[in-house]
Protein backbone atom coordinates (compact mmCIF):
# COMPACT_ATOMS: atom_id res chain seq x y z
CA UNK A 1 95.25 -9.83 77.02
CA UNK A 2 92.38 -12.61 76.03
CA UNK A 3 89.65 -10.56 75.58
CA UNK A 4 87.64 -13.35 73.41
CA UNK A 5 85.57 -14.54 76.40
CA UNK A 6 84.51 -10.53 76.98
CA UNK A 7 83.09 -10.22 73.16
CA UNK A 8 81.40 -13.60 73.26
CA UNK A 9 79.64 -12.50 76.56
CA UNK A 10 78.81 -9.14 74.64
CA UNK A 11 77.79 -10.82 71.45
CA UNK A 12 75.01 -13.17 73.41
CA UNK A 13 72.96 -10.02 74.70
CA UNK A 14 71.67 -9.65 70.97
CA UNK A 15 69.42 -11.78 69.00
CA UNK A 16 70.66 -13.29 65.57
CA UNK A 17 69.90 -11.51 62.42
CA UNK A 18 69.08 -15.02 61.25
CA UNK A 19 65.50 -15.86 60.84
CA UNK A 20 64.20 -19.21 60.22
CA UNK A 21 60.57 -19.63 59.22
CA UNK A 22 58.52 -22.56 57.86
CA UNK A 23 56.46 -21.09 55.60
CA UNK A 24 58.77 -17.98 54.04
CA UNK A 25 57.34 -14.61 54.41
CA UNK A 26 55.46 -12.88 51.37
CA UNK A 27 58.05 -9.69 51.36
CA UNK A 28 56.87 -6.72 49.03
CA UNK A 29 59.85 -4.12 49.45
CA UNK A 30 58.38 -1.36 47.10
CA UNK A 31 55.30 -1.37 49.83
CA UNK A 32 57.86 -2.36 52.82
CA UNK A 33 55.99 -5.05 53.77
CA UNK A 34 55.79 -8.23 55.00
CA UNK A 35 52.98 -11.02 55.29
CA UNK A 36 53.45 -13.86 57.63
CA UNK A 37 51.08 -17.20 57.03
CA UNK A 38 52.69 -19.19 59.37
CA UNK A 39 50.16 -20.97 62.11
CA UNK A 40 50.19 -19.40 65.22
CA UNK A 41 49.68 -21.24 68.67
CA UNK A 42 46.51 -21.08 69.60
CA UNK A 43 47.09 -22.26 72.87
CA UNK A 44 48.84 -18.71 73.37
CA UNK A 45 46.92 -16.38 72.43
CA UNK A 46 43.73 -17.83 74.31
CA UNK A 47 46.27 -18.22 77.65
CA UNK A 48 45.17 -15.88 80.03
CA UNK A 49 48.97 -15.44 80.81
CA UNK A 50 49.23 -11.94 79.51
CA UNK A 51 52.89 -11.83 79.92
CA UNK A 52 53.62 -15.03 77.98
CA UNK A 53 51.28 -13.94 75.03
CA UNK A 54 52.74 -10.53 74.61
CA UNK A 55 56.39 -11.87 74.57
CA UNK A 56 55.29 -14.37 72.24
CA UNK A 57 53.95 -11.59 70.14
CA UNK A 58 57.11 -9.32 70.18
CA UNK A 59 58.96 -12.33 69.17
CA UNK A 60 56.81 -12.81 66.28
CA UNK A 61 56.70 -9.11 65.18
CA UNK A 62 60.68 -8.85 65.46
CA UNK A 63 61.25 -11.69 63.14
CA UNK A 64 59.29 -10.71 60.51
CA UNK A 65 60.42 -6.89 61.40
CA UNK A 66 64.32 -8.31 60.78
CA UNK A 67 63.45 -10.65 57.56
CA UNK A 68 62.39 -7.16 56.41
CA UNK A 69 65.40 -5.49 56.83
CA UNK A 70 67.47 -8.28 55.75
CA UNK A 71 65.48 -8.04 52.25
CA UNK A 72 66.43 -4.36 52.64
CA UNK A 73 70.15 -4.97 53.15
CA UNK A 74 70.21 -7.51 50.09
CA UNK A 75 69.46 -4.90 47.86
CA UNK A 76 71.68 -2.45 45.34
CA UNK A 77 72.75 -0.11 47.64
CA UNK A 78 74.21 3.92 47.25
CA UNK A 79 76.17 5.79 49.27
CA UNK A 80 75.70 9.67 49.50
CA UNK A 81 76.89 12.11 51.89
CA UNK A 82 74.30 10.96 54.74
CA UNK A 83 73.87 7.47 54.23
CA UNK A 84 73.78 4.47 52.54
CA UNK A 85 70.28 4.16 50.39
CA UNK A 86 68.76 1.18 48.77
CA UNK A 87 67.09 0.81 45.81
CA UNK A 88 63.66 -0.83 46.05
CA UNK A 89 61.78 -2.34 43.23
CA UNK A 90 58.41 -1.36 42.25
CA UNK A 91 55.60 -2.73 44.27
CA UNK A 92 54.06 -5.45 43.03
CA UNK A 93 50.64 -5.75 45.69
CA UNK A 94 47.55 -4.12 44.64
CA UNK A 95 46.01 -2.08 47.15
CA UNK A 96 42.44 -1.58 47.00
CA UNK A 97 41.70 2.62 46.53
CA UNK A 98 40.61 4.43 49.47
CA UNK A 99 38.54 7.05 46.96
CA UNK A 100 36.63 5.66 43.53
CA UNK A 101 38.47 6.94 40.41
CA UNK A 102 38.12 10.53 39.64
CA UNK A 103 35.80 11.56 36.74
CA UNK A 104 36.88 13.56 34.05
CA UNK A 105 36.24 17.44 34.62
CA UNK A 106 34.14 18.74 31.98
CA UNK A 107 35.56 21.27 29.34
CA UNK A 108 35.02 24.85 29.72
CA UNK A 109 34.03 27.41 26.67
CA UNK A 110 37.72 28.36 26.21
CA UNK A 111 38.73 24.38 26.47
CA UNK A 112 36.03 23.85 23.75
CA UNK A 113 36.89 26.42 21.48
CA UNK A 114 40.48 26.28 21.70
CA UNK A 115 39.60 22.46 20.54
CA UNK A 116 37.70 23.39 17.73
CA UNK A 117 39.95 25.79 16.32
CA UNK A 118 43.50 23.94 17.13
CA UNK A 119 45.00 26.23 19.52
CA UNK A 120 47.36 25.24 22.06
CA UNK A 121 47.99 26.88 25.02
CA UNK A 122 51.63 27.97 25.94
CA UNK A 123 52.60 28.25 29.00
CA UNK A 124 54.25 31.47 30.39
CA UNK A 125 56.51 32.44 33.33
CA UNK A 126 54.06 33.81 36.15
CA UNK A 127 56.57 36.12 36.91
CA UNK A 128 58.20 39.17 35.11
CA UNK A 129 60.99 41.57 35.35
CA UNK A 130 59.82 45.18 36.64
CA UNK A 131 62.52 47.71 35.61
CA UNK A 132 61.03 50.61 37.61
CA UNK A 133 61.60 48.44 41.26
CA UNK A 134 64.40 46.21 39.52
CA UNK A 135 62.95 42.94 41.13
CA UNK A 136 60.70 40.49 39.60
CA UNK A 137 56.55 40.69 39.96
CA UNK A 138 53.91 38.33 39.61
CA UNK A 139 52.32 38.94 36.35
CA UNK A 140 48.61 39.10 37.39
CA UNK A 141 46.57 39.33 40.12
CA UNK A 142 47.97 41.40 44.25
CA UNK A 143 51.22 43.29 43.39
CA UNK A 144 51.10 42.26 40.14
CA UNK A 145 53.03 44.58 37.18
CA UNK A 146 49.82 46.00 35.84
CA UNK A 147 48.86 47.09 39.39
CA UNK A 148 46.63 50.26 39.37
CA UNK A 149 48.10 51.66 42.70
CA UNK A 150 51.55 51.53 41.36
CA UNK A 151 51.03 53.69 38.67
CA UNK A 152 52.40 57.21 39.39
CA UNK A 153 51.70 58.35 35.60
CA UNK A 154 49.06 57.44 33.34
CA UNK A 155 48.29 58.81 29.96
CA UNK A 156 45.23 60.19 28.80
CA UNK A 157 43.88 58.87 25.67
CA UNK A 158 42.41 61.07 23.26
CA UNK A 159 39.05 61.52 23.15
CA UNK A 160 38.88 60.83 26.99
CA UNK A 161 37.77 63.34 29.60
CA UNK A 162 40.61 65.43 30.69
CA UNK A 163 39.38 66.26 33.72
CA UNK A 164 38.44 62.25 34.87
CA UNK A 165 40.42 61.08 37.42
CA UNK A 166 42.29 58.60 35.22
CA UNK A 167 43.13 56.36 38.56
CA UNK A 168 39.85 56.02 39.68
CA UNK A 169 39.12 54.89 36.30
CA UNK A 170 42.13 51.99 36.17
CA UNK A 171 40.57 50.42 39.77
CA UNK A 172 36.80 50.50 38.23
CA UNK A 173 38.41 48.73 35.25
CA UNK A 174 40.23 46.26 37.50
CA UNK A 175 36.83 46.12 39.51
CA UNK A 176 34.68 45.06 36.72
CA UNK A 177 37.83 42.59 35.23
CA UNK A 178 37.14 41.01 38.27
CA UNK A 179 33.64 40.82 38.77
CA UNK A 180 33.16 39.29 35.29
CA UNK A 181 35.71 36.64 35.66
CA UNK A 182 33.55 35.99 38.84
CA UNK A 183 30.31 35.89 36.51
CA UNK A 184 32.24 33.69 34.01
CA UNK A 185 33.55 30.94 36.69
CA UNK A 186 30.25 30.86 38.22
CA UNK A 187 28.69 30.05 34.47
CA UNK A 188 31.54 27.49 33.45
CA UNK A 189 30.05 25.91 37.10
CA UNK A 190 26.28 25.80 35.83
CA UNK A 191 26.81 24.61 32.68
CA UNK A 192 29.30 21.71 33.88
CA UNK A 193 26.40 20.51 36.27
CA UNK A 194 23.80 20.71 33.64
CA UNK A 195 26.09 18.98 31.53
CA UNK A 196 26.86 15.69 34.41
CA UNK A 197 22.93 15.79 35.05
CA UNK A 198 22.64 15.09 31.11
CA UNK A 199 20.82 18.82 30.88
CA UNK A 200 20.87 20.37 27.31
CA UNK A 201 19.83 23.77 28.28
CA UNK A 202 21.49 25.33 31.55
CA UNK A 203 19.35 28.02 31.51
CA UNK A 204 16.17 25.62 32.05
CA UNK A 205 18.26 23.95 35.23
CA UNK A 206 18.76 28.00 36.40
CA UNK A 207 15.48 28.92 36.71
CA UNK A 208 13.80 25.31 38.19
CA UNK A 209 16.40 25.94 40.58
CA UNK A 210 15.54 29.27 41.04
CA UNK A 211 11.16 28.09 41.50
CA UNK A 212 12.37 25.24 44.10
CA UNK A 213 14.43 28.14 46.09
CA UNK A 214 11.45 30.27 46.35
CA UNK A 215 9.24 28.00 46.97
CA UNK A 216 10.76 26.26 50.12
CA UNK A 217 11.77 30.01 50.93
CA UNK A 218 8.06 30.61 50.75
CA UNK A 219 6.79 27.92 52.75
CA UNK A 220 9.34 28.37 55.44
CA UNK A 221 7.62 31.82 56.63
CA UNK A 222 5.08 30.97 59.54
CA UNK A 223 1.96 32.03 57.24
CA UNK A 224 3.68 29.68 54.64
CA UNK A 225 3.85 32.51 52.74
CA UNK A 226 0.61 33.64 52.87
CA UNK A 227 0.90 37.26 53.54
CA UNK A 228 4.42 37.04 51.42
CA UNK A 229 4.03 39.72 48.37
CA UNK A 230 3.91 38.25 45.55
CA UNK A 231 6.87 39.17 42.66
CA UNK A 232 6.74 39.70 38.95
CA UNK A 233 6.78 36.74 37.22
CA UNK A 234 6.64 34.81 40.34
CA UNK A 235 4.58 30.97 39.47
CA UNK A 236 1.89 29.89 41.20
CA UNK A 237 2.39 27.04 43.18
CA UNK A 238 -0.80 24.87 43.96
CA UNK A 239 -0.86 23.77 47.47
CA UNK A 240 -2.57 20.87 48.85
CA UNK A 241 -5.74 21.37 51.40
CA UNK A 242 -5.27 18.78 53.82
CA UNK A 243 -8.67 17.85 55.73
CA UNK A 244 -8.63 17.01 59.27
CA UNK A 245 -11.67 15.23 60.52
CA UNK A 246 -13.18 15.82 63.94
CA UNK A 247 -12.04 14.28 67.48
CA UNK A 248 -15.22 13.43 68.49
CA UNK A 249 -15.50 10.02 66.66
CA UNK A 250 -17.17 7.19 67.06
CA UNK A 251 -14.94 4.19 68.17
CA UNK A 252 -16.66 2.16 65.32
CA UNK A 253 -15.92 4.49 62.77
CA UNK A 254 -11.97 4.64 63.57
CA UNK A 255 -12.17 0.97 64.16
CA UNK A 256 -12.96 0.46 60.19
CA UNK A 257 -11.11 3.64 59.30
CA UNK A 258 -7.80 1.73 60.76
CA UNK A 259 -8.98 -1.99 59.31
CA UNK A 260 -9.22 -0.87 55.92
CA UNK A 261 -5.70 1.16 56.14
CA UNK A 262 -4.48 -2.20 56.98
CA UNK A 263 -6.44 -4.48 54.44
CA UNK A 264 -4.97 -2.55 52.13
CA UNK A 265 -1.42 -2.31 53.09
CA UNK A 266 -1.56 -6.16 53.70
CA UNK A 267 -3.13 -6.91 50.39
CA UNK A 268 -0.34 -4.60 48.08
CA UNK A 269 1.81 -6.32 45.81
CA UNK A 270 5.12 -7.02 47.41
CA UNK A 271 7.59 -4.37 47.58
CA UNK A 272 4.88 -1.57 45.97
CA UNK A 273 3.31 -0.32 49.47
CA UNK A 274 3.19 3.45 49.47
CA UNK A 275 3.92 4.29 52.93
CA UNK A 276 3.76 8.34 52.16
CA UNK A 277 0.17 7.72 50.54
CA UNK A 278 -0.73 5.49 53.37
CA UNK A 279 -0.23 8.05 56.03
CA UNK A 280 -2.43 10.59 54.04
CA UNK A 281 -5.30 8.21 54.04
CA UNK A 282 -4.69 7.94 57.38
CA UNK A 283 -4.84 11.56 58.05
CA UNK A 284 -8.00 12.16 56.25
């Protein structure tokens, strides 16, 4: 049975994997892409024949699609239990970054100290075996070895009150642990942004933040703090009386008023006009 004529019909339904450009394609197969710079037909993609333009765009897209692959398939390739994988080389476009570059964190205390006095930190397994429960327990922190509520024995030091509940005493140890690491974290923070705003003295950075929080929490009280009591220590902040001049003006009068506003914003140097202190003349 001739069954050439059957496969040749069967073979013509599909496209060659042979691509033939003028220009060859830019291929970059550690990014798995492809750049065309061939001229396109103009007269295409301005027809108004949608149907035309949009084959003539698939036919574009699967050529440079299949030069692709072929660059794929002319690679070193391994075979594993799934499939066959190629090896791709290492990209060799350069991508602009989506992010700028990351700045250096700053040190904290420890980081500084443990630089000054040469000690390197080892790392240890986060978890460790618990012989009472036979399995193996984070090392700090929920559940941890050291946990408090696990205890079902715990010794009483001499000199310690006999009769203090030695429990209570292990979770207000834990408590305060806590709370200081808290304190600590919050102080490496402080100092870090004194130290990127070029701030010798975190303290000084503490408390003008601490002035410019009560203040605008002063002035955002209806009074504007008037009737606010006043705390120990608390500075005084020096407000500014704004004068408001009567309705009942003479047309004249504004006339001027507004002429001389505008002589003088005319006549500033270029690219020194006030506008804040304008509008405060302008008020007055």
């Amino acid at each position: 049975m001739d069954v050439s004529s059957a496969l040749e019909a069967h073979k013509k339904k599909f496209k060659t994997t042979e691509v033939e450009k003028v220009i060859p394609l830019d291929i970059d197969l550690g990014l798995l892409t492809a750049s065309d710079i061939n001229v396109l037909d103009d007269s295409l993609l301005k027809s108004k024949d949608t149907a035309a333009l949009n084959k003539y765009l698939r036919r574009i897209t699967r050529d440079g699609a299949q030069l692709l692959i072929n660059s794929i398939f002319s690679r070193p390739t391994r075979t594993t239990e799934d499939s066959v994988i190629a090896e791709l080389p290492k990209p060799f476009l350069k991508l602009p970054r989506e992010k700028h570059v990351p700045k250096p964190k700053p040190l904290t205390r420890w980081e500084k100290f443990a630089q000054t006095k040469g000690i390197q930190s080892t790392k240890r397994s986060q978890k460790v075996f618990d012989e009472a429960t036979g399995e193996y327990l984070p090392r700090w922190g929920y559940r941890g070895v050291n946990d408090a509520e696990k205890q079902w024995l715990v010794e009483v030091k001499d000199g310690a009150d006999p009769f203090q509940d030695q429990f209570q005493k292990l979770r207000d140890e834990k408590k305060e642990r806590v709370n200081k690491n808290q304190r600590r974290h919050q102080r490496n923070l402080e100092e870090s942004a004194a130290e990127q705003r070029s701030i010798s003295n975190p303290r000084s950075m503490q408390k003008k933040d601490l002035q410019r929080t009560l203040v605008l929490s002063k002035s955002s009280t209806a009074s504007m703090g008037r009737f606010d009591r006043q705390l120990v220590g608390e500075p005084k902040v020096k407000g500014v009386k704004r004068k408001f001049k009567s309705n009942d003006v003479d047309a004249g009068e504004e006339k001027d008023t507004s002429l001389k506003l505008l002589k003088k914003v005319v006549d500033a140097p270029k690219g020194k006009i006030d506008v804040h202190k304008a509008i405060r003349k302008l008020k007055k």
